[in-house]
Protein backbone atom coordinates (compact mmCIF):
# COMPACT_ATOMS: atom_id res chain seq x y z
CA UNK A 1 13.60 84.29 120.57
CA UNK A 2 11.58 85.62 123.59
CA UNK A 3 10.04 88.98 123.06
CA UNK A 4 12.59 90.90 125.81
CA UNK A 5 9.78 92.91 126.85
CA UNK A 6 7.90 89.78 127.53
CA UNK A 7 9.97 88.90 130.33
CA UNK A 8 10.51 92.21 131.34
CA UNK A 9 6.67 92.93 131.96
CA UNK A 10 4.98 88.93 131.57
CA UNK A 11 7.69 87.14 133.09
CA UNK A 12 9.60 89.09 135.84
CA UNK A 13 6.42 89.56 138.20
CA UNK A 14 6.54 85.80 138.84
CA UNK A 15 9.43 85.28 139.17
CA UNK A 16 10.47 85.32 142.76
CA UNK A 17 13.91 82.89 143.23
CA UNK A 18 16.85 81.91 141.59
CA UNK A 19 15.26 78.37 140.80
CA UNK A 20 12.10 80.67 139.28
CA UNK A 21 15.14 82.13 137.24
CA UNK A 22 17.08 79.63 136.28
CA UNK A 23 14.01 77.30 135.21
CA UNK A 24 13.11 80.68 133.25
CA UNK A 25 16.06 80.41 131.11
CA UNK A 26 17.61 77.14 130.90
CA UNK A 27 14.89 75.45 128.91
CA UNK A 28 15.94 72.40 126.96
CA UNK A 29 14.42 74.49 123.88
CA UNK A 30 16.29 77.10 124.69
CA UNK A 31 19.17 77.22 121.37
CA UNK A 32 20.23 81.42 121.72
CA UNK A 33 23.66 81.96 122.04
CA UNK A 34 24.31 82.66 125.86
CA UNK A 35 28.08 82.70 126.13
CA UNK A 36 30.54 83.70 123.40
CA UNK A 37 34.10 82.24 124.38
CA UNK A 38 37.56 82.55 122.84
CA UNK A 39 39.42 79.47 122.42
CA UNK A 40 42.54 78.53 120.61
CA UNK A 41 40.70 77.94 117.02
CA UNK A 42 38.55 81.47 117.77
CA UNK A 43 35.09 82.18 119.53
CA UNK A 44 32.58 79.52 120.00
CA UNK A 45 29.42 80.47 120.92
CA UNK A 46 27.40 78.25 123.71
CA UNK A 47 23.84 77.98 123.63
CA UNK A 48 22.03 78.16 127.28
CA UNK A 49 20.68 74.91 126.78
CA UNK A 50 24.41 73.44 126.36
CA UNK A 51 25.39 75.11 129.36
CA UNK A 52 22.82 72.70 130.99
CA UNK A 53 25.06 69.78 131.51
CA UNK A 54 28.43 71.84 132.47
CA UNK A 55 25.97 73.38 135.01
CA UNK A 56 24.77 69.86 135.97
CA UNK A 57 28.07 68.39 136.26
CA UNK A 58 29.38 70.76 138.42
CA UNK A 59 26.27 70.28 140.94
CA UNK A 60 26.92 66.60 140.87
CA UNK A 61 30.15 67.08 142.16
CA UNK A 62 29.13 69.41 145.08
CA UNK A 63 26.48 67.27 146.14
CA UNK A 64 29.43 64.65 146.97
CA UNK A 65 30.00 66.66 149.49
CA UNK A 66 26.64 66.54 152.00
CA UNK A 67 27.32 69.82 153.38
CA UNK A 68 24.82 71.07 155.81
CA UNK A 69 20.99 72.42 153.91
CA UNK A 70 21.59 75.77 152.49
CA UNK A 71 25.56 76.13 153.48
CA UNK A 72 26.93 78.94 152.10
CA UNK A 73 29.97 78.01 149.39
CA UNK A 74 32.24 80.51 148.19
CA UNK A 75 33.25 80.81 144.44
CA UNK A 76 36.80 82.15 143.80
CA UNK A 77 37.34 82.72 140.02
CA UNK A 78 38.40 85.06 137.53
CA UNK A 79 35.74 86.58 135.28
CA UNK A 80 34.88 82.87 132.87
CA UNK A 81 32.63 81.07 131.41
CA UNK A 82 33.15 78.98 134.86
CA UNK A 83 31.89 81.29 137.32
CA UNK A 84 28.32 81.05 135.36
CA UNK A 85 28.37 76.81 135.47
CA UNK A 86 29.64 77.59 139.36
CA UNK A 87 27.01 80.10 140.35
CA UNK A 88 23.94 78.10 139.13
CA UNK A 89 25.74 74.64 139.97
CA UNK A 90 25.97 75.95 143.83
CA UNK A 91 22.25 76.94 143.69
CA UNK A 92 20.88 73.89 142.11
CA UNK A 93 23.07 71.56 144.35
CA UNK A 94 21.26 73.31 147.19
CA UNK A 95 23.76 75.55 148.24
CA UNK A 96 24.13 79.04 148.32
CA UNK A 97 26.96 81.56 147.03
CA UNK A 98 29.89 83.66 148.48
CA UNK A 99 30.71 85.64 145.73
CA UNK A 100 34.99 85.89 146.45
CA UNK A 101 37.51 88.51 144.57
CA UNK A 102 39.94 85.96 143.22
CA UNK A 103 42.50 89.02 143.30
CA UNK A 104 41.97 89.06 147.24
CA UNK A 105 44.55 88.40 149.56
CA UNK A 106 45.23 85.42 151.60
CA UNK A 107 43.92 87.24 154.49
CA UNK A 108 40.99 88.73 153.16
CA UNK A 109 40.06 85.85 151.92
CA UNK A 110 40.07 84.10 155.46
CA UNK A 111 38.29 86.57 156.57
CA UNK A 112 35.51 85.96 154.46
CA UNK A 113 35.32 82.26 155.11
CA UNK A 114 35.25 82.56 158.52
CA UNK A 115 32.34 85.69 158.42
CA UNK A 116 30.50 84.12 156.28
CA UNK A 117 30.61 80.70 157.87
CA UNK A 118 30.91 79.32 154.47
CA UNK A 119 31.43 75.58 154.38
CA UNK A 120 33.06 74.84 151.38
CA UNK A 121 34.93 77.00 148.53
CA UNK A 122 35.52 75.96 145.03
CA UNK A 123 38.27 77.46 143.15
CA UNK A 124 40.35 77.46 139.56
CA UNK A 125 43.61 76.00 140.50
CA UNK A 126 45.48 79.25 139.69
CA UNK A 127 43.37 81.20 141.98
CA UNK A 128 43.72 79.09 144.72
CA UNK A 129 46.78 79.43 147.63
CA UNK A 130 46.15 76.34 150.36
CA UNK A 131 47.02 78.96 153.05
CA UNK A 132 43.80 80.83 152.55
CA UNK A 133 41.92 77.41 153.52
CA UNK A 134 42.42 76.64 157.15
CA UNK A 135 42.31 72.75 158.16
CA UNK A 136 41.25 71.90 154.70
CA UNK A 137 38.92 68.35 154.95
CA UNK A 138 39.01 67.12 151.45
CA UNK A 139 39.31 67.96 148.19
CA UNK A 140 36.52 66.70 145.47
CA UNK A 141 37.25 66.73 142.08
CA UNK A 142 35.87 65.46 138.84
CA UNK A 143 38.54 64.28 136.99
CA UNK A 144 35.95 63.34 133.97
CA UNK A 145 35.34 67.26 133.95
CA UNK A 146 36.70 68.93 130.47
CA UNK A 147 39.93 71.10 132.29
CA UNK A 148 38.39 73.96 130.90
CA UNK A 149 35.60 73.75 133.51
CA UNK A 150 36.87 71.35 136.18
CA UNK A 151 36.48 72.22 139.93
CA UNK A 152 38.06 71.68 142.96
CA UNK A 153 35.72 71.59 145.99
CA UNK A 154 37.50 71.58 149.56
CA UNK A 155 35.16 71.85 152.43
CA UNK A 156 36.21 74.58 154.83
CA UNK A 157 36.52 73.70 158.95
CA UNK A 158 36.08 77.65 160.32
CA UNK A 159 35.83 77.23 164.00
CA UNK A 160 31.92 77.96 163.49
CA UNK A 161 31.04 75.61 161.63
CA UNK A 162 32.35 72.73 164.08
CA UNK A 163 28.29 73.32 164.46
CA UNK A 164 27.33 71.16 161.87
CA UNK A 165 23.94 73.41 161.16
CA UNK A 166 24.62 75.67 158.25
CA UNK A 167 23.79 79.77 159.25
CA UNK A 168 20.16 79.52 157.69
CA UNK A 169 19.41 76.47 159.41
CA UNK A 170 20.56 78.31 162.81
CA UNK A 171 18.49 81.12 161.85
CA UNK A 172 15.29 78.94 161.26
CA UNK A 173 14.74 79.37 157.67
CA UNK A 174 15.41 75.68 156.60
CA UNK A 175 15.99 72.91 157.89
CA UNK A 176 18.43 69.81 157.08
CA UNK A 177 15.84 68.10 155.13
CA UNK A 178 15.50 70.97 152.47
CA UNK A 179 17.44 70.18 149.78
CA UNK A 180 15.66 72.95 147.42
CA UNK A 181 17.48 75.46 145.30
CA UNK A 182 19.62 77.96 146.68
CA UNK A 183 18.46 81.32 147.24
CA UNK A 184 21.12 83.40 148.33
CA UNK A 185 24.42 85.29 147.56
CA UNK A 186 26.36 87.19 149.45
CA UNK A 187 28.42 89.72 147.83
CA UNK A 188 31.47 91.75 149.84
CA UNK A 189 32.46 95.26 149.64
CA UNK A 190 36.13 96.20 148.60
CA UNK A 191 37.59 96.12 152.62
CA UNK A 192 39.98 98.74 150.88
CA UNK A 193 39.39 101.57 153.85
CA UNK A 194 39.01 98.12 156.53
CA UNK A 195 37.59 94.87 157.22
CA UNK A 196 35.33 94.06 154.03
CA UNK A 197 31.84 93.90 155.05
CA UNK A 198 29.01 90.84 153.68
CA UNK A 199 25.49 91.51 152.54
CA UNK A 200 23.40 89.28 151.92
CA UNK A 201 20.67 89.05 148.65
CA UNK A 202 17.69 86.79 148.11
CA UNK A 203 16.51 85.88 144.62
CA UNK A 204 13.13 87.89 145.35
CA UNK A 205 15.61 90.87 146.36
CA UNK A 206 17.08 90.30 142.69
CA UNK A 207 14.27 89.99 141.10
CA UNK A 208 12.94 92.93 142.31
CA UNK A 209 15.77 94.98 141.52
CA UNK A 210 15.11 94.37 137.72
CA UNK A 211 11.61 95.09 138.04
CA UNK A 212 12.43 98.45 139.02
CA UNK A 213 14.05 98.60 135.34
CA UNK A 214 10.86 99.19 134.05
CA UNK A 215 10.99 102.78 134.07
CA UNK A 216 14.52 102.76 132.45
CA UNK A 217 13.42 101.08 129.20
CA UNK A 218 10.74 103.20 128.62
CA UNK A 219 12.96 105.91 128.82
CA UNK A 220 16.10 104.56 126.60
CA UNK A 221 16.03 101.45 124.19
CA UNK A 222 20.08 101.66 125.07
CA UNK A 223 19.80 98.94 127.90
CA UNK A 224 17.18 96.44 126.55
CA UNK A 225 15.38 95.88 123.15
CA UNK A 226 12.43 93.22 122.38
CA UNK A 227 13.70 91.44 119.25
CA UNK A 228 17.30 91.75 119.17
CA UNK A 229 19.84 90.24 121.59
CA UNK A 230 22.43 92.46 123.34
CA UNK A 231 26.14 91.66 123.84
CA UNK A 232 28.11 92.66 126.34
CA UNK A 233 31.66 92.58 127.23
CA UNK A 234 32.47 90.98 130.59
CA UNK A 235 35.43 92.72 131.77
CA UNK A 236 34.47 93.37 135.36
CA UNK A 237 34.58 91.24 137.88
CA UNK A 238 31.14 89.18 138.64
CA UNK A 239 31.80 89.57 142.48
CA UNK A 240 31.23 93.22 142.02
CA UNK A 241 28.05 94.61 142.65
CA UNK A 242 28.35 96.07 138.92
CA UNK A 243 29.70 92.98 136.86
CA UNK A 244 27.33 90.73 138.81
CA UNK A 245 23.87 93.18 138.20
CA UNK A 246 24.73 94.55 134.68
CA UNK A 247 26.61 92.09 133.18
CA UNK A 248 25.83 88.80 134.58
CA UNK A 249 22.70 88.88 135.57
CA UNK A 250 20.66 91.37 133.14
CA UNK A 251 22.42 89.28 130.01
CA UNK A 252 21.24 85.60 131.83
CA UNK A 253 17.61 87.31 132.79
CA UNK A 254 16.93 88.57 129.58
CA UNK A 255 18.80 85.44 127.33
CA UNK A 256 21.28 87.94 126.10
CA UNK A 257 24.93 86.99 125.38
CA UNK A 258 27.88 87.41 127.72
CA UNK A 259 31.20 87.89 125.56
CA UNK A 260 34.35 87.37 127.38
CA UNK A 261 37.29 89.07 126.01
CA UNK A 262 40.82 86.82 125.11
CA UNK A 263 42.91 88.09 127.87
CA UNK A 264 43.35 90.71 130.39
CA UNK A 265 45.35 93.55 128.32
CA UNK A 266 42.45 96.48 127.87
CA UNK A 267 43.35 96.89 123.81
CA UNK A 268 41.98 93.29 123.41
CA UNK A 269 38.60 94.30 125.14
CA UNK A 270 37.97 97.03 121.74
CA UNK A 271 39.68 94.33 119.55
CA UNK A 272 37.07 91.75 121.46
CA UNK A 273 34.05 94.74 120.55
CA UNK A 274 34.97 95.07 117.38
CA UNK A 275 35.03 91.16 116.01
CA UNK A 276 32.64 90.20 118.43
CA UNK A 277 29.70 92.96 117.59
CA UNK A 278 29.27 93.92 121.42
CA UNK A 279 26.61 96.35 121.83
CA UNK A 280 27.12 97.15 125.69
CA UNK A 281 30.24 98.07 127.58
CA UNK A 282 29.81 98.25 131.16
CA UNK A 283 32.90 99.55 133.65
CA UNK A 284 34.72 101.87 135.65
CA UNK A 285 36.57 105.02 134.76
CA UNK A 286 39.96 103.98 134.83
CA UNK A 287 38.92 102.01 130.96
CA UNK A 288 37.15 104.94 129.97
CA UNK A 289 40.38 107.52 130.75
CA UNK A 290 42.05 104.90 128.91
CA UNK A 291 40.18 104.92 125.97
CA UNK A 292 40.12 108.83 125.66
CA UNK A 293 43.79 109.29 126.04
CA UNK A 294 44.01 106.57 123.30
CA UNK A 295 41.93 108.58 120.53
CA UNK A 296 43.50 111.82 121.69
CA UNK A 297 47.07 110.69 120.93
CA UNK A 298 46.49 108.86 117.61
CA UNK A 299 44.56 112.14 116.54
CA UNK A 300 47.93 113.89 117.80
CA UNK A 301 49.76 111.96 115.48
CA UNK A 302 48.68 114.27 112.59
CA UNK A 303 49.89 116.81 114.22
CA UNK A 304 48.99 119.61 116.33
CA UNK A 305 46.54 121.61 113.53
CA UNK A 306 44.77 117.71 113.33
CA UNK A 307 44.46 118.09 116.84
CA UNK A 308 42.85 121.17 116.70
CA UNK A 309 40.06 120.36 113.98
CA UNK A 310 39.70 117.28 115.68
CA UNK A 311 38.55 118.81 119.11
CA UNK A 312 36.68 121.50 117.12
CA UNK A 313 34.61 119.37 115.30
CA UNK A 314 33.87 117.58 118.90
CA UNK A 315 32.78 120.84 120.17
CA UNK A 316 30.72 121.74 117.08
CA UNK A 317 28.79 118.37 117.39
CA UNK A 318 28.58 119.18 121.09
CA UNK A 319 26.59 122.44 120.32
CA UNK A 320 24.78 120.48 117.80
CA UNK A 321 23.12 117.69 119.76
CA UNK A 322 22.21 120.54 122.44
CA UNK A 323 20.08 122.07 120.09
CA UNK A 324 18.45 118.40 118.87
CA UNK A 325 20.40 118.63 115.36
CA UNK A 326 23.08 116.38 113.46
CA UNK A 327 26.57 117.13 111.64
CA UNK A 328 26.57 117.36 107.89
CA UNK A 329 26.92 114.13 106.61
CA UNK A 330 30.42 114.37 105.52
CA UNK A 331 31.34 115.35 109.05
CA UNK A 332 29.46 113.06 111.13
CA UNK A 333 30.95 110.55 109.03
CA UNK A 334 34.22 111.46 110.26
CA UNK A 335 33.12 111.01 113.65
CA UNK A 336 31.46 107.96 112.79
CA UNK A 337 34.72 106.07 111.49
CA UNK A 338 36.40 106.94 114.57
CA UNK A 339 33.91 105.23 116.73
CA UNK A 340 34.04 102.41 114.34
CA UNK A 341 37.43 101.85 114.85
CA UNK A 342 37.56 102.16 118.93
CA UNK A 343 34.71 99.66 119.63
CA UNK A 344 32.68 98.61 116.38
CA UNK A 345 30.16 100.03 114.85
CA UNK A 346 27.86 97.46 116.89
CA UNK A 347 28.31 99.24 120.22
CA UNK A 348 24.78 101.03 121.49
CA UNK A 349 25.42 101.76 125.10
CA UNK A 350 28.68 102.47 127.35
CA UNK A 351 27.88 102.76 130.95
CA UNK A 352 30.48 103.73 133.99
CA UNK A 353 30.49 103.43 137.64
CA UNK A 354 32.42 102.35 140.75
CA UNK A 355 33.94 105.73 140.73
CA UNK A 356 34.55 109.42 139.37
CA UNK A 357 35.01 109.72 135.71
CA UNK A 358 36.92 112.66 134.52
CA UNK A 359 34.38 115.62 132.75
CA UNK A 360 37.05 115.60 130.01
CA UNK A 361 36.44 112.06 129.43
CA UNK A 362 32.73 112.30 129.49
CA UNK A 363 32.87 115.29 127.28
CA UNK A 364 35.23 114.02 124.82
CA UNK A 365 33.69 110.98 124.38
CA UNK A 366 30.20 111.90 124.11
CA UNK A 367 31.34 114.43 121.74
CA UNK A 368 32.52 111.95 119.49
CA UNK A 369 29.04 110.03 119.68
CA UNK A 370 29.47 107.43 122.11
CA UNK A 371 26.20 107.07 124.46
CA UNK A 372 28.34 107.23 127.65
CA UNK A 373 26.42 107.34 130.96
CA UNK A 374 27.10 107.34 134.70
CA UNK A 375 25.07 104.81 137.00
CA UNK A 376 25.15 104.65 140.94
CA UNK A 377 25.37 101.79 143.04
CA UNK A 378 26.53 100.09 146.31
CA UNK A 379 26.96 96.52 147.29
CA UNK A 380 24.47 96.57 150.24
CA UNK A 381 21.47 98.36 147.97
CA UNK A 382 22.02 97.32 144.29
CA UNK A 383 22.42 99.27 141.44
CA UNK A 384 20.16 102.86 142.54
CA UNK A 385 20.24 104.72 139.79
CA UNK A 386 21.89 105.72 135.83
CA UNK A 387 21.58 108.80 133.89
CA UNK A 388 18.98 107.99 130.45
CA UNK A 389 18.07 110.90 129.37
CA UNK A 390 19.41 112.39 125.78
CA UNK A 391 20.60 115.52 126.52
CA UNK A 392 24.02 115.36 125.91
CA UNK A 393 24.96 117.94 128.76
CA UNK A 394 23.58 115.55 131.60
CA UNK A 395 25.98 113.05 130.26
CA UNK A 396 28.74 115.21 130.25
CA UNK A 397 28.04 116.58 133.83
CA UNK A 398 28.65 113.22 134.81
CA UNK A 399 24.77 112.81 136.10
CA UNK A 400 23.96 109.41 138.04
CA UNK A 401 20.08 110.51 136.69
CA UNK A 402 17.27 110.21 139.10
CA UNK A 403 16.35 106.89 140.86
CA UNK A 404 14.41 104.03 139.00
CA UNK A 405 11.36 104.41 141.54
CA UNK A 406 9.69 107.55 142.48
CA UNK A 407 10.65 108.67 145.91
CA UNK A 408 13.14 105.82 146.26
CA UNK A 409 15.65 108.50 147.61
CA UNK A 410 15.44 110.93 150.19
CA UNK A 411 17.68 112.92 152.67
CA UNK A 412 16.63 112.71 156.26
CA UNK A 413 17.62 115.23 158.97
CA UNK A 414 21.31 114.41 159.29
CA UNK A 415 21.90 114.80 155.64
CA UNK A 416 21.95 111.03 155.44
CA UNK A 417 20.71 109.57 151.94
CA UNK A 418 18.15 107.15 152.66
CA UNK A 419 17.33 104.52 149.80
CA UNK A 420 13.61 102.78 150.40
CA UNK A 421 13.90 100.09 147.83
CA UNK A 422 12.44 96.67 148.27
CA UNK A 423 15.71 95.56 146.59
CA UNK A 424 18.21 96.26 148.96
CA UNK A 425 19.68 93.46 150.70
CA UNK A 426 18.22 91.44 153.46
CA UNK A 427 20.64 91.14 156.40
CA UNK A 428 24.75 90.77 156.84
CA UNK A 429 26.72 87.99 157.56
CA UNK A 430 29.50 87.87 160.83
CA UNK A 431 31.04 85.72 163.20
């Protein structure tokens, strides 16, 4: 196993594109356990270098297609082991990626397309409604493909690209001989207050946002440890700025394991933590409400004078941890059992964003012992910032913490936050 902080502070400063990346981490000698996925007879864990030929085999089938150098092709699938053979099949084909909400509507989903000028989209079949595909050309599929990771491919005629030239040719930054490895994503914002806007990130844009982590790990050992590998539970979706950064990315980077949970229904995702040993939960408030109004009304279940000791005993460890000192034993242990029985006793870090999360929730669950921290982010600028500190009262204030590089904030004279990353992304995408 690679020393994590290897890559963090050997690796990472030369690596400067997806293909950097991706010939980084799929190495033939590479046997760590990348994905853990259920199946009928129970998990089975693949190693990254069997991913290598699902990966391959999905690139073989887009390269059927001689689209135009560098098209863009969007991916429309639920959160799977098949959106990470997509995402790295579209780059090493040559192509680069439209990351699509596979919960979008038919619209929205046109709109996209036709913004992005993306050329082709590859869906799972029960994702995929014909009408959001104007004039569809043909449909490429490898019928040799195990079902579980098959692919259909149909190349997308948006009244743009009757220009044959795909958008980075027209902007001069390839032409149709270069056949190298993609480079770029393009990830959407929700639309949900109007037309959902496209920003566009480079692999050196990436790879610069996790250099900026740098300061984070020396700060907390929650997010990233040298010898062991973390787990975490993919439950958001990877065409979110959030699943796509935290989840996605940071476990492929740094050869961690992405563990998908058996279905949709949120009690599987802590039955999933639990068997599966996850150490990181990443996501928004609404699981986090969930999870407290869980605990509170099994505790209720004893009663209201259980209810009672239970929050005092919270509040007790509350003033505890202010003052840098632990429950007795017999008490902690209490506490301890309880978090045991939500997530595992596995789980390290549990991280929320994409929203307001209740001070109840933070207090109530940070008062039982989970590490539970608020992060910042936004589509066009990458994640900004998370709270890492261990005073228990910033994460119960709900703190985003400062950002990962000095003066990388500041308000200018309109009261406008200004971010000055080198991560943010490089242009946006319209008709």
């Amino acid at each position: 196993m690679k020393n994590k902080f290897d890559i963090l502070y050997k690796d990472l400063p030369n690596m400067h594109s997806f293909a950097d990346w991706y010939r980084n981490i799929y190495r033939v000698d590479n046997d760590l356990t990348a994905l853990d996925v259920p199946g009928p007879d129970g998990y089975k864990a693949i190693p990254y270098n069997e991913c290598i030929p699902y990966i391959e085999e999905v690139e073989a089938v887009l390269r059927q297609s001689q689209l135009p150098a560098g098209s863009f092709i969007g991916i429309k699938t639920v959160t799977s082991p098949r959106f990470v053979f997509w995402f790295w099949a579209v780059l090493k084909a040559g192509y680069n990626a439209l990351l699509l909400d596979p919960n979008a509507s038919t619209n929205q989903i046109r709109h996209l397309l036709v913004e992005s000028d993306a050329r082709a989209i590859i869906a799972d079949k029960d994702v995929l409604d014909p009408s959001e595909v104007p004039a569809s050309l043909q449909i490429y599929s490898n019928i040799d493909m195990s079902p579980d990771w098959s692919i259909q491919l149909i190349q997308e005629a948006t009244a743009a690209s009757k220009n044959q030239r795909s958008p980075l040719e027209r902007a001069g930054m390839l032409d149709d001989k270069d056949r190298s490895f993609g480079n770029y994503v393009i990830l959407a914002t929700s639309g949900t207050t109007g037309s959902a806007k496209l920003y566009v990130h480079s692999g050196q844009t990436i790879s610069n946002q996790f250099l900026a982590l740098a300061p984070l790990v020396k700060e907390s050992d929650r997010w990233l440890r040298p010898h062991d590998q973390e787990r975490s539970i993919a439950i958001l979706p990877f065409n979110h700025i959030l699943g796509f950064i935290v989840i996605f990315l940071l476990c492929q980077f740094f050869e961690n394991v992405i563990v998908f949970p058996k279905s949709k229904v949120p009690e599987t995702w802590l039955e999933t933590c639990r068997e599966r040993k996850v150490t990181q939960l990443i996501s928004v408030p609404l699981l986090w409400n969930h999870v407290a109004r869980g605990i509170k009304a099994k505790v209720a279940e004893g009663g209201e004078k259980q209810m009672s000791r239970f929050e005092g005993l919270i509040d007790w460890n509350i003033k505890l941890q202010k003052r840098g000192l632990s429950l007795p034993p017999f008490l902690n242990k209490i506490l301890k059992d309880v978090r045991a029985q939500v997530f595992g006793s596995e789980m390290r870090l549990c991280c929320t964003g994409g929203g307001r999360v209740s001070e109840e929730t933070l207090r109530f669950l940070n008062g039982i012992g989970f590490f539970l921290v608020n992060g910042y982010g936004l589509t066009e600028a990458g994640i900004i910032s998370v709270e890492r500190g261990k005073k228990i009262q910033k994460r119960m204030d709900g703190s985003v913490g400062s950002s990962f590089l000095p003066d990388a904030l500041r308000l200018n004279e309109d009261r406008e936050i200004e971010i000055l990353t080198d991560y943010t992304h490089i242009g946006t995408m319209r008709e």
